[in-house]
Protein backbone atom coordinates (compact mmCIF):
# COMPACT_ATOMS: atom_id res chain seq x y z
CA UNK A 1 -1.72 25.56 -7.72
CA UNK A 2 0.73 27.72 -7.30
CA UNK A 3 3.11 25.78 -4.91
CA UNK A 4 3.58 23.57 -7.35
CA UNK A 5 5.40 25.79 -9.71
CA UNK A 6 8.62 27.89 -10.35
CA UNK A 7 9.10 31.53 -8.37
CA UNK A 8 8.93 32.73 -12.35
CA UNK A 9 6.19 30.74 -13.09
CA UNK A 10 3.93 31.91 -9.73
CA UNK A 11 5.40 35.80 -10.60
CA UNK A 12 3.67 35.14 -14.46
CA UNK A 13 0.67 33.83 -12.91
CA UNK A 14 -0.29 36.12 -10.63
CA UNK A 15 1.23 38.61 -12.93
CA UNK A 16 -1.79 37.70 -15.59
CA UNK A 17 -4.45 37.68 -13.11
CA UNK A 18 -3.93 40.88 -12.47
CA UNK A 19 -3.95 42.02 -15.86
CA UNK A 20 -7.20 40.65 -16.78
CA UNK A 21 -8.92 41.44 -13.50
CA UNK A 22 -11.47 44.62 -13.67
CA UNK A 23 -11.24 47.69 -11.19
CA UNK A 24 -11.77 46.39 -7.57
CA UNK A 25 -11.66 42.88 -8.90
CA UNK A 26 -10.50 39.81 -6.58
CA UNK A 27 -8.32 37.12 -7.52
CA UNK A 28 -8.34 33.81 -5.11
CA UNK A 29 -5.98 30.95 -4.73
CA UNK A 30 -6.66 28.17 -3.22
CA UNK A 31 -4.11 25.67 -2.24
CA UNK A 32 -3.85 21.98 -1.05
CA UNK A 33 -2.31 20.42 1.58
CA UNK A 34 -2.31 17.23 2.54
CA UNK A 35 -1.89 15.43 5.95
CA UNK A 36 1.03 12.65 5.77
CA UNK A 37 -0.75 10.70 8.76
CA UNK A 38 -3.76 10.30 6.76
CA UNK A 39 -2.37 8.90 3.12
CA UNK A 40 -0.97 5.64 2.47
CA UNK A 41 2.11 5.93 0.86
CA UNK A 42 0.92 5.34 -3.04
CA UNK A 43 -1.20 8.08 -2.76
CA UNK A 44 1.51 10.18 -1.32
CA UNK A 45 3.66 9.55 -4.22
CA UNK A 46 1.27 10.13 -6.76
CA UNK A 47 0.19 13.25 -5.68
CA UNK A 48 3.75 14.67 -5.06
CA UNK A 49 4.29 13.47 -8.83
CA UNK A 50 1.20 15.60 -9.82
């Protein structure tokens, strides 16, 4: 996930996909979000910690 990690980090990642993708390839990211209002709070905190 790529909010999860550095500017550097995401720049390497994306960087890589890139590379190893073929002519007219497609690269997708998917990302999480999750709803506060929805989560009791241990499961808030564990996933942040993720």
């Amino acid at each position: 996930m790529l909010t999860m990690q550095t500017e550097e980090m995401k720049r390497q990642i994306v960087r890589e996909a890139y590379r190893l993708l073929k002519s007219g390839g497609r690269y997708g990211i998917h990302e999480m979000c999750l709803m506060s209002d929805n989560l009791d709070a241990n499961t808030k905190r564990e996933t942040e910690r993720a």
